[in-house]
N, C-alpha and C. Protein backbone atom coordinates (compact mmCIF):
# COMPACT_ATOMS: atom_id res chain seq x y z
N UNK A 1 31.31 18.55 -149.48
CA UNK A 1 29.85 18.69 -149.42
C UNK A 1 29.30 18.92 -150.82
N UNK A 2 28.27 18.62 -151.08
CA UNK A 2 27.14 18.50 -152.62
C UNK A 2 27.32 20.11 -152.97
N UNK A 3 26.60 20.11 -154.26
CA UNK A 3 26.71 21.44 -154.59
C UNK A 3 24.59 21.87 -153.71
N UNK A 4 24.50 23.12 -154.44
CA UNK A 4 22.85 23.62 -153.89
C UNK A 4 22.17 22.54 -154.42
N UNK A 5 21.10 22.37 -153.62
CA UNK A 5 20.01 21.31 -153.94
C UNK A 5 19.25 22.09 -155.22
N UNK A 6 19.79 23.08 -155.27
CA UNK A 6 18.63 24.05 -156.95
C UNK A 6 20.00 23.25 -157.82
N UNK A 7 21.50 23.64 -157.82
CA UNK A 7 21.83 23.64 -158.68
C UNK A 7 21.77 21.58 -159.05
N UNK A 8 21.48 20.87 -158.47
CA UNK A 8 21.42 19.63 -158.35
C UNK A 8 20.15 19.37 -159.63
N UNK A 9 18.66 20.04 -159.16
CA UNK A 9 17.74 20.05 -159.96
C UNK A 9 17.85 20.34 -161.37
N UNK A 10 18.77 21.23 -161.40
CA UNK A 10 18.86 21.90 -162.74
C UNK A 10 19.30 20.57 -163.62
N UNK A 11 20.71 20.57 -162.93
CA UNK A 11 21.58 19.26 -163.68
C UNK A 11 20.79 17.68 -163.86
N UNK A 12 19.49 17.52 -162.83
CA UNK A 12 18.83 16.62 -163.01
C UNK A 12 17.87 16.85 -164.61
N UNK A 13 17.64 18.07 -164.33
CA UNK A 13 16.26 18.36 -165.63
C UNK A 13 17.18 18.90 -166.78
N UNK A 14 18.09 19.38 -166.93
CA UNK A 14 18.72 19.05 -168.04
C UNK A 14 19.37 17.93 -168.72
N UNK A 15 19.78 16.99 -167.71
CA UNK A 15 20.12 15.77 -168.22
C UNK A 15 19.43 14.48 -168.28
N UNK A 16 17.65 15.24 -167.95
CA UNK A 16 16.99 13.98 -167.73
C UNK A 16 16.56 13.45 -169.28
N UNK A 17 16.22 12.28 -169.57
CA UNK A 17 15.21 11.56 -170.22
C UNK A 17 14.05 10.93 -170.07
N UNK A 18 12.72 11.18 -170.37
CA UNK A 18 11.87 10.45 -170.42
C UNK A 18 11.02 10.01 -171.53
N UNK A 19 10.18 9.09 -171.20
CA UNK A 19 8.92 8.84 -172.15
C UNK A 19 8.57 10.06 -173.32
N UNK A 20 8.29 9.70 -173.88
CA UNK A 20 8.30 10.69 -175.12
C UNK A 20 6.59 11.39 -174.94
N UNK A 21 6.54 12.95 -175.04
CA UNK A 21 5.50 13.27 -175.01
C UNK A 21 5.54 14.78 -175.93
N UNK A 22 4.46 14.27 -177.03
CA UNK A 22 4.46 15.68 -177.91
C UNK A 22 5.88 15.25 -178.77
N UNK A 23 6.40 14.47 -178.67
CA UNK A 23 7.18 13.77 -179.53
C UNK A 23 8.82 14.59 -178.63
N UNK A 24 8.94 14.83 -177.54
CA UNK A 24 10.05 15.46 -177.63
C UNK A 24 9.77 15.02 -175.86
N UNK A 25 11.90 14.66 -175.55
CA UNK A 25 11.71 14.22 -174.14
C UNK A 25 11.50 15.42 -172.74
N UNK A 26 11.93 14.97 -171.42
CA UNK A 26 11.85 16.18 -170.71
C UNK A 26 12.69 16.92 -170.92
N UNK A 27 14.07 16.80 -171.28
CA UNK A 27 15.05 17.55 -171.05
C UNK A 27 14.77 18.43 -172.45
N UNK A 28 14.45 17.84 -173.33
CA UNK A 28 14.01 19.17 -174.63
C UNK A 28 12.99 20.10 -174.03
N UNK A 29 12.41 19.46 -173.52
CA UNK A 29 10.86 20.61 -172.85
C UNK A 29 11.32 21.33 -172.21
N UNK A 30 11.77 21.09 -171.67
CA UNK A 30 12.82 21.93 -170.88
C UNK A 30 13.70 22.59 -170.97
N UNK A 31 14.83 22.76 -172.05
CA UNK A 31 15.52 23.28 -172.75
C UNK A 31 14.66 24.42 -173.69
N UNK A 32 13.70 23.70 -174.70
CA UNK A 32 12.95 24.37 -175.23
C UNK A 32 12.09 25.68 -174.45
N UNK A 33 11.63 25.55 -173.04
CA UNK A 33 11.13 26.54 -171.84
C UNK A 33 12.22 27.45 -172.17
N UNK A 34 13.01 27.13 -171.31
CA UNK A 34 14.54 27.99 -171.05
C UNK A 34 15.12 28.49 -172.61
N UNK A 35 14.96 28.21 -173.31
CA UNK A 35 15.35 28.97 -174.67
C UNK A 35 14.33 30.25 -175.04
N UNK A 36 12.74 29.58 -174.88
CA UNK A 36 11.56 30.58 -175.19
C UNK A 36 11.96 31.70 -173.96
N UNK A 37 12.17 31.51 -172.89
CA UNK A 37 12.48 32.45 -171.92
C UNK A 37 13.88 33.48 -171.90
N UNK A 38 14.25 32.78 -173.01
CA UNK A 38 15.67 33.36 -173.15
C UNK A 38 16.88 33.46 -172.21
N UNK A 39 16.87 32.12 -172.01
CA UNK A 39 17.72 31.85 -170.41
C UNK A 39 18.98 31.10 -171.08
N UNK A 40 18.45 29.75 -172.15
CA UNK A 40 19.51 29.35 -172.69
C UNK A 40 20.09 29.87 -174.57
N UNK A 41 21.03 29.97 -174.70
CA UNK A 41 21.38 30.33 -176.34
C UNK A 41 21.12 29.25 -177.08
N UNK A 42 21.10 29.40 -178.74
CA UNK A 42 21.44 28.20 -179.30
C UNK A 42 22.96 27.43 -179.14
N UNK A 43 22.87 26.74 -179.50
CA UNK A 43 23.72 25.44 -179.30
C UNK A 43 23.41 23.86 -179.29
N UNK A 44 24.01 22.96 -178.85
CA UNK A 44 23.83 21.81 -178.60
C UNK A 44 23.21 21.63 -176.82
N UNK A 45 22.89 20.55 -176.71
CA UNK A 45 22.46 20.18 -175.41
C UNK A 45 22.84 18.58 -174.91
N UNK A 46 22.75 18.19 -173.74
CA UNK A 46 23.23 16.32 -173.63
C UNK A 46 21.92 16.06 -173.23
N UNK A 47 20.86 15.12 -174.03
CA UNK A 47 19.71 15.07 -173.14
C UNK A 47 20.18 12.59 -172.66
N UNK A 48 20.63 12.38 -171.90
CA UNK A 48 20.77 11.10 -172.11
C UNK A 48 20.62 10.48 -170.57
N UNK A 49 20.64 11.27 -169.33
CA UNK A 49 20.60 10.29 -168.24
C UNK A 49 19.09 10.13 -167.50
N UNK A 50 19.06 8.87 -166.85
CA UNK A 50 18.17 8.89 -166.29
C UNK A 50 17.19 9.42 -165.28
N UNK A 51 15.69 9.75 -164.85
CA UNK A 51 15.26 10.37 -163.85
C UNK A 51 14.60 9.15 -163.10
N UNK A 52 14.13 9.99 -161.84
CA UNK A 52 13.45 9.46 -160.50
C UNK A 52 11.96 10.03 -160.52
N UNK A 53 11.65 9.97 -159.19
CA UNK A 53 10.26 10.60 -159.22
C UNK A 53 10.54 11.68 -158.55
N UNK A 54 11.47 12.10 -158.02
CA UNK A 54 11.62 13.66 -157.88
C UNK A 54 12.02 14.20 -158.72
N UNK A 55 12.64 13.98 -159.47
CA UNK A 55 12.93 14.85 -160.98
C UNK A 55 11.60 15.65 -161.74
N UNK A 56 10.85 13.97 -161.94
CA UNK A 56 9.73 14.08 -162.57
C UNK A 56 8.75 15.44 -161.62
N UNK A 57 8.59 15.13 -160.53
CA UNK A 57 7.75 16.12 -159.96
C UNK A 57 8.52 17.27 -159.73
N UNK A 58 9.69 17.13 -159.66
CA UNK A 58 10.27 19.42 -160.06
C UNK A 58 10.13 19.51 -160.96
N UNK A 59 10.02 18.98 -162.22
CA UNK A 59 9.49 19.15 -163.93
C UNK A 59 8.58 19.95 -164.08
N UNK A 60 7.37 19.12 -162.62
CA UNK A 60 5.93 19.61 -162.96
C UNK A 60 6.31 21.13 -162.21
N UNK A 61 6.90 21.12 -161.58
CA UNK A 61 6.79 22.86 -160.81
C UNK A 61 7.93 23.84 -161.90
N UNK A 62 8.62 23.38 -162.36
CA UNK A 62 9.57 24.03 -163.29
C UNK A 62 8.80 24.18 -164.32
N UNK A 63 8.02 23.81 -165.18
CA UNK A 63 7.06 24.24 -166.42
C UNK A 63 5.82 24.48 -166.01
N UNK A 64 5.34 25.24 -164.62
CA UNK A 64 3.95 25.77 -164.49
C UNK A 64 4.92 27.10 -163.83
N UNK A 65 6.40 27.55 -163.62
CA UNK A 65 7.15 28.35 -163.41
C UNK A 65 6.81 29.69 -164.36
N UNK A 66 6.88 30.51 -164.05
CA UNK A 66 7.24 32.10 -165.35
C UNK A 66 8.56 32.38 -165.45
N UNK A 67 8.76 32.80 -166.67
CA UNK A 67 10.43 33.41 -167.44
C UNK A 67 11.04 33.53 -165.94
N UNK A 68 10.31 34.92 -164.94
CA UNK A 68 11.20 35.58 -163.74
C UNK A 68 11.40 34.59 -163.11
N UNK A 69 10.74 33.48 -162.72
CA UNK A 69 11.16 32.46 -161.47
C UNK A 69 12.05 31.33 -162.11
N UNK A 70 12.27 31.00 -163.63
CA UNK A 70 13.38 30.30 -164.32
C UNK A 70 14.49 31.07 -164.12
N UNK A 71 14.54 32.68 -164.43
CA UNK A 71 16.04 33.00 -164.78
C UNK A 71 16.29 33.16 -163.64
N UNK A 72 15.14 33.06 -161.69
CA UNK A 72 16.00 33.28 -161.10
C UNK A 72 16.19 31.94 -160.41
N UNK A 73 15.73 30.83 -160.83
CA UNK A 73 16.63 29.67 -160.41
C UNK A 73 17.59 29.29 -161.10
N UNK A 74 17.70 29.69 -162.39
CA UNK A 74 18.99 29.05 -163.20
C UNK A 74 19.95 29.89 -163.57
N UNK A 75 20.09 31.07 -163.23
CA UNK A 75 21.08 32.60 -163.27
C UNK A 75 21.39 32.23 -161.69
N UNK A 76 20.39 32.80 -160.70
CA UNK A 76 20.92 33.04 -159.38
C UNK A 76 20.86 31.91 -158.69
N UNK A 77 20.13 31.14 -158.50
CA UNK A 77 20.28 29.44 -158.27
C UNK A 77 19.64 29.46 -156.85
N UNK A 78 18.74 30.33 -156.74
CA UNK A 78 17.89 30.20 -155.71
C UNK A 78 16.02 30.26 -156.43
N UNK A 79 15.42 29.43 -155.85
CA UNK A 79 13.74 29.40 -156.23
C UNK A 79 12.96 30.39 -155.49
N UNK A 80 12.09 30.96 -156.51
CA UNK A 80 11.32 32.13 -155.78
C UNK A 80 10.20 31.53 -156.04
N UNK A 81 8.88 32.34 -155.34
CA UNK A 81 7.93 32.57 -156.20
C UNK A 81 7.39 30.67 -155.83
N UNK A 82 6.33 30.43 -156.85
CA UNK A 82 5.54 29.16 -156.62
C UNK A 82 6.34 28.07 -156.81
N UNK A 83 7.68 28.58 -157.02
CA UNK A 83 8.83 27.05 -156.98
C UNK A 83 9.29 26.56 -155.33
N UNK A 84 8.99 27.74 -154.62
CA UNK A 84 9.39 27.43 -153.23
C UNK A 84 8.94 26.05 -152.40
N UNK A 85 7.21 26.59 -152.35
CA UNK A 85 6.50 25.26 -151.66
C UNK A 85 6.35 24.16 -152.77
N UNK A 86 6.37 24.27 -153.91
CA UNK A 86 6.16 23.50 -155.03
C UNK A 86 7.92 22.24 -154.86
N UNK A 87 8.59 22.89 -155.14
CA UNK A 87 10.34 22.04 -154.52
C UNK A 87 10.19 21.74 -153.10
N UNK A 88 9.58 22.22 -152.65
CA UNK A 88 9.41 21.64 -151.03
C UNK A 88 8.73 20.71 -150.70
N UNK A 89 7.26 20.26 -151.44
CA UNK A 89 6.61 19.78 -151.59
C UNK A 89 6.98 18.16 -152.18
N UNK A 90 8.37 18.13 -153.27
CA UNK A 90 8.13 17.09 -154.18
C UNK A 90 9.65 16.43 -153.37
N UNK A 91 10.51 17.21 -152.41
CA UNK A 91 11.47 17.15 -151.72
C UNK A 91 10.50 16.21 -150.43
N UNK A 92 9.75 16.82 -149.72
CA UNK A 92 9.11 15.90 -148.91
C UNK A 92 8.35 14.53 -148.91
N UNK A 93 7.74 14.36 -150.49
CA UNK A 93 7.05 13.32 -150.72
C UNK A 93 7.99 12.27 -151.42
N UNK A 94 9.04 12.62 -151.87
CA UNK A 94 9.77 11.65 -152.70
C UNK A 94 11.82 11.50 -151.88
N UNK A 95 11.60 12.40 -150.79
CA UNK A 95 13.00 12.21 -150.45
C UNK A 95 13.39 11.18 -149.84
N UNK A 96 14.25 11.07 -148.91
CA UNK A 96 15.10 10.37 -148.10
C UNK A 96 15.23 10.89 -146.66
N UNK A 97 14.36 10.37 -146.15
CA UNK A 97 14.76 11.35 -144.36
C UNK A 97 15.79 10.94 -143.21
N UNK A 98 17.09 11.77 -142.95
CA UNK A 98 17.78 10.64 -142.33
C UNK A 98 17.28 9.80 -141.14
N UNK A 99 17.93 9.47 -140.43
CA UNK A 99 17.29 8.38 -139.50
C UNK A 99 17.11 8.98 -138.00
N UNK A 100 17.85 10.42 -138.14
CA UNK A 100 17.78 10.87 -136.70
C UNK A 100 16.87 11.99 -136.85
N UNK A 101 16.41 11.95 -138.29
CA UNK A 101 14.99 13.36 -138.67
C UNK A 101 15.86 14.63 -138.88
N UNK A 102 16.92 15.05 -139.01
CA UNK A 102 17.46 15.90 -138.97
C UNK A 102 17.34 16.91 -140.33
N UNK A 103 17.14 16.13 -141.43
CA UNK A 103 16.92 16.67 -142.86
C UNK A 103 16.42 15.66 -143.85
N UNK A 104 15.97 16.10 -144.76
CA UNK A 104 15.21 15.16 -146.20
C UNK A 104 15.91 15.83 -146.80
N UNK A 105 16.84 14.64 -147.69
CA UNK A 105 17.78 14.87 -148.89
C UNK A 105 17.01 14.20 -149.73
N UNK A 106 17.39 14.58 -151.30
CA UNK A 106 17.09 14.26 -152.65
C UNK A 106 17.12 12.91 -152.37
N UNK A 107 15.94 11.62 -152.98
CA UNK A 107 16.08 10.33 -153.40
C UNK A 107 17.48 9.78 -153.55
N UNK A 108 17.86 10.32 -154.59
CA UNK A 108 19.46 10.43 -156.00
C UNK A 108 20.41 10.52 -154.61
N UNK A 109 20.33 10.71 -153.77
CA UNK A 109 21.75 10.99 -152.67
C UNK A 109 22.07 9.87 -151.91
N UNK A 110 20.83 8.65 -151.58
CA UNK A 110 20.88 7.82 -150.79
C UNK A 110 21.97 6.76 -151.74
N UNK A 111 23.05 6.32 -150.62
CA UNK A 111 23.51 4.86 -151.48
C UNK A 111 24.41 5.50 -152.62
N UNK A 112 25.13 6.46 -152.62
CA UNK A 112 25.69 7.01 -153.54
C UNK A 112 27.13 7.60 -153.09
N UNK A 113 27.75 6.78 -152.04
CA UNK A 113 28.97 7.18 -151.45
C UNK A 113 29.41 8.35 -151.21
N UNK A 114 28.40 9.06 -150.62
CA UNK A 114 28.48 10.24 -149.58
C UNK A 114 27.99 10.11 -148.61
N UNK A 115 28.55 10.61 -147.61
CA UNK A 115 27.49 10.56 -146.26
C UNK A 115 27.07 11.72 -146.01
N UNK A 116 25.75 12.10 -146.71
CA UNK A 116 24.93 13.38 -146.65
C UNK A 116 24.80 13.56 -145.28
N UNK A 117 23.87 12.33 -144.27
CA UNK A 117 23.24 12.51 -143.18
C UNK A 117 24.19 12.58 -142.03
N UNK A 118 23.97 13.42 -141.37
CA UNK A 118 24.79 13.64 -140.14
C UNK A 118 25.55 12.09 -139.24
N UNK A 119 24.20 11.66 -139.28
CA UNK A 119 24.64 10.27 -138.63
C UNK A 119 24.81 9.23 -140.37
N UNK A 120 24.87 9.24 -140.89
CA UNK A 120 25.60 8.45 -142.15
C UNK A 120 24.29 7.47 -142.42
N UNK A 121 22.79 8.06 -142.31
CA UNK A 121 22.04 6.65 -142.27
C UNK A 121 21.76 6.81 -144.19
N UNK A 122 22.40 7.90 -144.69
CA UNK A 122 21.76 7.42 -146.19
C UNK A 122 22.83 6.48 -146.52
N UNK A 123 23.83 6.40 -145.99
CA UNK A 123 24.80 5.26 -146.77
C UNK A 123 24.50 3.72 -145.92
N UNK A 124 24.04 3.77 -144.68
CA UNK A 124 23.66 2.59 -144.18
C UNK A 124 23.07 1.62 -144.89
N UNK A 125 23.46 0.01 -144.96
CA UNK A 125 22.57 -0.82 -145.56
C UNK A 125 22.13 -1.15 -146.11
N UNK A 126 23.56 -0.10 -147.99
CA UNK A 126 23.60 -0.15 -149.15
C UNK A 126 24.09 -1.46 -149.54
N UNK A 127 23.28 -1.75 -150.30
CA UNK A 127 24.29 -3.30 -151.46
C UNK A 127 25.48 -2.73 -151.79
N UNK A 128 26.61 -3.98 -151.47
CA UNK A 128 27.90 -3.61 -151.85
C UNK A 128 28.89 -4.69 -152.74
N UNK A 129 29.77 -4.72 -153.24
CA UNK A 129 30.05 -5.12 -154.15
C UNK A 129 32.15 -5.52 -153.32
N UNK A 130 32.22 -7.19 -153.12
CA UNK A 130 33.65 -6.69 -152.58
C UNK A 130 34.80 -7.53 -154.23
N UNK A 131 35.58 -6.44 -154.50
CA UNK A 131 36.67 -6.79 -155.46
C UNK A 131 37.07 -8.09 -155.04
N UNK A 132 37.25 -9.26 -156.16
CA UNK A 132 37.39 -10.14 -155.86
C UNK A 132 39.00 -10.43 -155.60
N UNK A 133 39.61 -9.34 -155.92
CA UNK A 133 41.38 -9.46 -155.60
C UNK A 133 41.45 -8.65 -153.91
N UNK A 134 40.53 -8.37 -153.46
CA UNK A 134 40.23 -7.76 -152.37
C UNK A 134 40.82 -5.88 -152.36
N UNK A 135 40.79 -5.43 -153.16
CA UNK A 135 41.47 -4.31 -153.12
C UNK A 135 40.54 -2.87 -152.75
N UNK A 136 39.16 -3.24 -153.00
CA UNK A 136 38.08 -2.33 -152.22
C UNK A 136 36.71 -2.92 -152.35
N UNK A 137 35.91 -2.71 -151.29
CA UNK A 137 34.53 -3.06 -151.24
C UNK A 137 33.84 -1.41 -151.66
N UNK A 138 33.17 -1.77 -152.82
CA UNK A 138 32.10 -0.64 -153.49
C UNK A 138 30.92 -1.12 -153.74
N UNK A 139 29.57 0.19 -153.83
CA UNK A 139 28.89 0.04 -153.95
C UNK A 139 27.97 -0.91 -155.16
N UNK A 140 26.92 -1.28 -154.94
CA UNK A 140 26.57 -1.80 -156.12
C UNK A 140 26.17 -0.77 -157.18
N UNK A 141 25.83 0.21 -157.09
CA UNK A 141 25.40 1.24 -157.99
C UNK A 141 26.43 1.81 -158.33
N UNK A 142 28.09 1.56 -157.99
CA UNK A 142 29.21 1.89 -158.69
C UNK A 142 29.84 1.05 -159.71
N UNK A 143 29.11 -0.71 -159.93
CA UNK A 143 29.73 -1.29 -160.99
C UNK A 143 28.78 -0.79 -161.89
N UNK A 144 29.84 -1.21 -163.42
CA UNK A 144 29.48 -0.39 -164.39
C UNK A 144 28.79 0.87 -164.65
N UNK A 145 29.59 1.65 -164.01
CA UNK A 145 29.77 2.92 -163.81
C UNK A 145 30.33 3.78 -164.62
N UNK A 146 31.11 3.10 -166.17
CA UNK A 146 32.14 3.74 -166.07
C UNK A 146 33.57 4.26 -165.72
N UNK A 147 33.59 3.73 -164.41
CA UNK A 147 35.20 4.11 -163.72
C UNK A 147 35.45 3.15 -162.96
N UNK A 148 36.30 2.82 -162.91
CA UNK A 148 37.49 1.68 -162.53
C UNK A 148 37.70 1.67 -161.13
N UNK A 149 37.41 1.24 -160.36
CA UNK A 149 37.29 1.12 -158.97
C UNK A 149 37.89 -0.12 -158.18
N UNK A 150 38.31 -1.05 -159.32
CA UNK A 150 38.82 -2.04 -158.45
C UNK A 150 40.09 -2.64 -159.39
N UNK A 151 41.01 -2.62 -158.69
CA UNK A 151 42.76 -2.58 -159.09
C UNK A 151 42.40 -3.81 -160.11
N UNK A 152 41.72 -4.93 -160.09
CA UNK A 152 41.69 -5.77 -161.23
C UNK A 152 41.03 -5.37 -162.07
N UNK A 153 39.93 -4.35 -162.01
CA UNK A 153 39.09 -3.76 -163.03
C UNK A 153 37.94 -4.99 -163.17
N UNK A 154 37.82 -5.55 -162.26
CA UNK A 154 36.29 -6.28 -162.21
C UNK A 154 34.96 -5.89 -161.96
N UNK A 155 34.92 -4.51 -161.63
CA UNK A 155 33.75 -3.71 -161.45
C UNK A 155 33.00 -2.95 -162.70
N UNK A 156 34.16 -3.07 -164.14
CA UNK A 156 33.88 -2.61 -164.84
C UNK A 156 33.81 -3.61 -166.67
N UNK A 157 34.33 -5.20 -166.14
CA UNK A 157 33.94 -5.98 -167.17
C UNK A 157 32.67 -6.83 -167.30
N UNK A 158 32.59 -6.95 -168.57
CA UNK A 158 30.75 -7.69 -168.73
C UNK A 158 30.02 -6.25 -169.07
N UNK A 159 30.30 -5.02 -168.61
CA UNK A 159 29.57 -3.97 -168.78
C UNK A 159 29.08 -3.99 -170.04
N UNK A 160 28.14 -3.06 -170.46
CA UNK A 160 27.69 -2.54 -171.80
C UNK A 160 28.36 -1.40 -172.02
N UNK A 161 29.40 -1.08 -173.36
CA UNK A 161 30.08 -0.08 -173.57
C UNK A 161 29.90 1.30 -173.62
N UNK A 162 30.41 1.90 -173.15
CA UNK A 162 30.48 3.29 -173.14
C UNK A 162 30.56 4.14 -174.52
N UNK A 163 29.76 4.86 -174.70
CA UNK A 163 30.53 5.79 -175.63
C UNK A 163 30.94 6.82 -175.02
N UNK A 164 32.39 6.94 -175.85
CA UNK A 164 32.92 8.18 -174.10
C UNK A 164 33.11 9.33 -175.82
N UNK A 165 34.00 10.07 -175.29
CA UNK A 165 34.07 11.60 -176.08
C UNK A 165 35.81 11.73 -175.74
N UNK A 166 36.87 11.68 -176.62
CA UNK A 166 38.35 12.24 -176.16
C UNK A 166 38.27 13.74 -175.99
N UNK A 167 38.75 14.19 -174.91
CA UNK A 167 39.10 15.66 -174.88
C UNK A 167 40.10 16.01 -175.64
N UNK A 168 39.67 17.16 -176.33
CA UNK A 168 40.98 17.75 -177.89
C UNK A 168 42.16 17.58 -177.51
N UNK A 169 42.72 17.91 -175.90
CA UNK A 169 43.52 17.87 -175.73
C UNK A 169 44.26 16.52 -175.23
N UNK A 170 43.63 15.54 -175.78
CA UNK A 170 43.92 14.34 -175.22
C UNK A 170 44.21 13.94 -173.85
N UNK A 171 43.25 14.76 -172.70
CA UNK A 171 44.18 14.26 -171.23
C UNK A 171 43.07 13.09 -170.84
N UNK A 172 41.72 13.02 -171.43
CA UNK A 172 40.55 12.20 -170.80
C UNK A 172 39.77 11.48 -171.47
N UNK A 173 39.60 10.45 -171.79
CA UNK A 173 37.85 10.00 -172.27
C UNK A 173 36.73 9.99 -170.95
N UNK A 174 35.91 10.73 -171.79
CA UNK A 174 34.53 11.12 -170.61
C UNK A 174 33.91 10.45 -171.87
N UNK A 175 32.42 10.30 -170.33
CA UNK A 175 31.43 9.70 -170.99
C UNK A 175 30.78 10.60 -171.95
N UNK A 176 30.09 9.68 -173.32
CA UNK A 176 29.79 11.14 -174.12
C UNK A 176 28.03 11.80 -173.51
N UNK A 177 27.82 11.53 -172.92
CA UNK A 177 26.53 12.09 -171.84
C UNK A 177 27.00 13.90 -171.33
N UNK A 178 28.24 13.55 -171.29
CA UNK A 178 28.73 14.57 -170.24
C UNK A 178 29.18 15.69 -171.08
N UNK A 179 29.19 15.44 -172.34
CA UNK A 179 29.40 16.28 -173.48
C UNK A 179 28.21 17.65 -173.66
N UNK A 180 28.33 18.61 -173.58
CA UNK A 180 27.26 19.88 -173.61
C UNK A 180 26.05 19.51 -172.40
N UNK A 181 26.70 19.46 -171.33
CA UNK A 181 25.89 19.51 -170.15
C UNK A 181 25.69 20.74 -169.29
N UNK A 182 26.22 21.73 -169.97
CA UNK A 182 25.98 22.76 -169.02
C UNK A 182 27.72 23.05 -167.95
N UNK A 183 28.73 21.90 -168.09
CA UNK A 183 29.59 21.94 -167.11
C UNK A 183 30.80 21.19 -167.86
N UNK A 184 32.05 21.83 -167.57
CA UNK A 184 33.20 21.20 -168.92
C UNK A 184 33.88 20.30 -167.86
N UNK A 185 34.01 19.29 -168.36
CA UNK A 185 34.21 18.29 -168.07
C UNK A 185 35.98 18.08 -168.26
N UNK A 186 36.69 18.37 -169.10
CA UNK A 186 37.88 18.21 -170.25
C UNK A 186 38.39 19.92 -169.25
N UNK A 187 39.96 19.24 -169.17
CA UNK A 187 40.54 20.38 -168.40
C UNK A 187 40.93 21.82 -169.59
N UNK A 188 40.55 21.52 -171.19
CA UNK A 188 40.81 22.31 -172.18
C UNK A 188 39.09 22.54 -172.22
N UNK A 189 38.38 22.26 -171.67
CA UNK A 189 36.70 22.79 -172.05
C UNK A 189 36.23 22.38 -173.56
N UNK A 190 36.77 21.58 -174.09
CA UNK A 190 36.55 21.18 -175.61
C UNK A 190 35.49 20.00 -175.22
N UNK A 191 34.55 19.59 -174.09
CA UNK A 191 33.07 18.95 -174.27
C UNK A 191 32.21 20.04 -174.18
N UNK A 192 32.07 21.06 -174.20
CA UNK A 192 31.26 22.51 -174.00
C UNK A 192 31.24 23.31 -175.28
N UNK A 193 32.67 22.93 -176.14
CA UNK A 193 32.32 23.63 -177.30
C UNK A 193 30.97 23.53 -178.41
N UNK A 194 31.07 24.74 -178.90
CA UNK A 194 29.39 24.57 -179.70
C UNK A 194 28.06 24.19 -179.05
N UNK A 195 28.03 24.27 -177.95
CA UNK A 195 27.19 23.71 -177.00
C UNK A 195 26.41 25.01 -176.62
N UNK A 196 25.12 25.05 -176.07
CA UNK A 196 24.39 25.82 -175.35
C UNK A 196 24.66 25.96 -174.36
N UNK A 197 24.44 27.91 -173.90
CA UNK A 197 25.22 28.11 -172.54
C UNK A 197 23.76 28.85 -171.87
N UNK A 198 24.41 28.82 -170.47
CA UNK A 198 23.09 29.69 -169.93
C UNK A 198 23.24 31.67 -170.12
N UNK A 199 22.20 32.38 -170.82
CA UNK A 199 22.47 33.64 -170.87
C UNK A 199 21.82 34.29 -169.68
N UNK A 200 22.51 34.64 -169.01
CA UNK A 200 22.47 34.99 -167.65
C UNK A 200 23.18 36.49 -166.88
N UNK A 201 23.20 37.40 -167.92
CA UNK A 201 23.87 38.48 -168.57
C UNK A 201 22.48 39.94 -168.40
């Protein structure tokens, strides 16, 4: 099962990018919040993946937030305070409802090889992709991905290259996105080094 739908947000608005405003993207604005609040230390940060329109609209409820309702979604990882109906709000207008009404999951969950919904309707009726040596049928939002999914590795040529990051200890190349994200990636934690942590203390 997913991790909390808070801790999901977080990892969305720290790793988001957008349009440039005030000369600096969301994930700096955001970083920059959480630093003035004294939530994150100095360090480095990964600002490089893409957002949705739910991202964008918890943005807007995460920076009309105060210091107390940041450190207690990103320390305790529950939303208080005007983040409640405000995340509830941008969860209802921009989600995914399964098909038997049972719950509205995040946009980002549909078509993403989980079966969130009880009855499996967010994975229903996804574009799929079948290996041409026949060795697995995957999604279309899993070629060029990054990871190797099909025993000939046809899911992952023609791509646009990766810049990945070696872990010190040589066991991995990760993508370098995943480098000072808040979460170590490298079984030695050497993508986290020098990096900004949450002070939560």
């Amino acid at each position: 099962m997913r991790g909390s739908l808070v801790s999901l947000i977080l990892a969305a608005l720290v790793l988001a990018s957008c349009s440039k405003k005030d000369d600096k993207s969301l994930c700096e604005r955001y970083v920059d919040l959480l630093r003035s609040c004294d939530i994150v230390t100095a360090g480095n940060v990964s600002c490089g993946m893409e957002h949705d329109a739910q991202t964008l609209c918890e943005a807007d409820c995460v920076f009309a937030a105060t210091c107390d309702e940041l450190f207690q979604l990103t320390c305790a990882g529950t939303p208080t305070g005007s983040l409640v109906p405000c995340f509830d709000a941008c969860l209802s207008t921009h989600g995914f409802t399964c098909a038997d009404g049972s719950e509205t999951l995040p946009m980002g969950w549909q078509c993403d090889a989980w079966e969130d919904c009880a009855d499996g309707s967010d994975e229903a009726g996804c574009a799929t992709y079948d290996c041409p040596d026949g060795s697995a049928t995957i999604l279309e939002t899993e070629l060029c991905d990054g990871f190797v999914d099909c025993d000939d590795e046809t899911d992952e040529l023609g791509c646009p290259s990766f810049s990945t990051f070696r872990c010190h200890d040589g066991s991995y190349d990760i993508p370098r996105e995943w480098v000072c994200d808040f979460e170590p990636d490298c079984p030695d934690g050497s993508d986290e080094l020098g990096c900004a942590t949450f002070n939560c203390d």
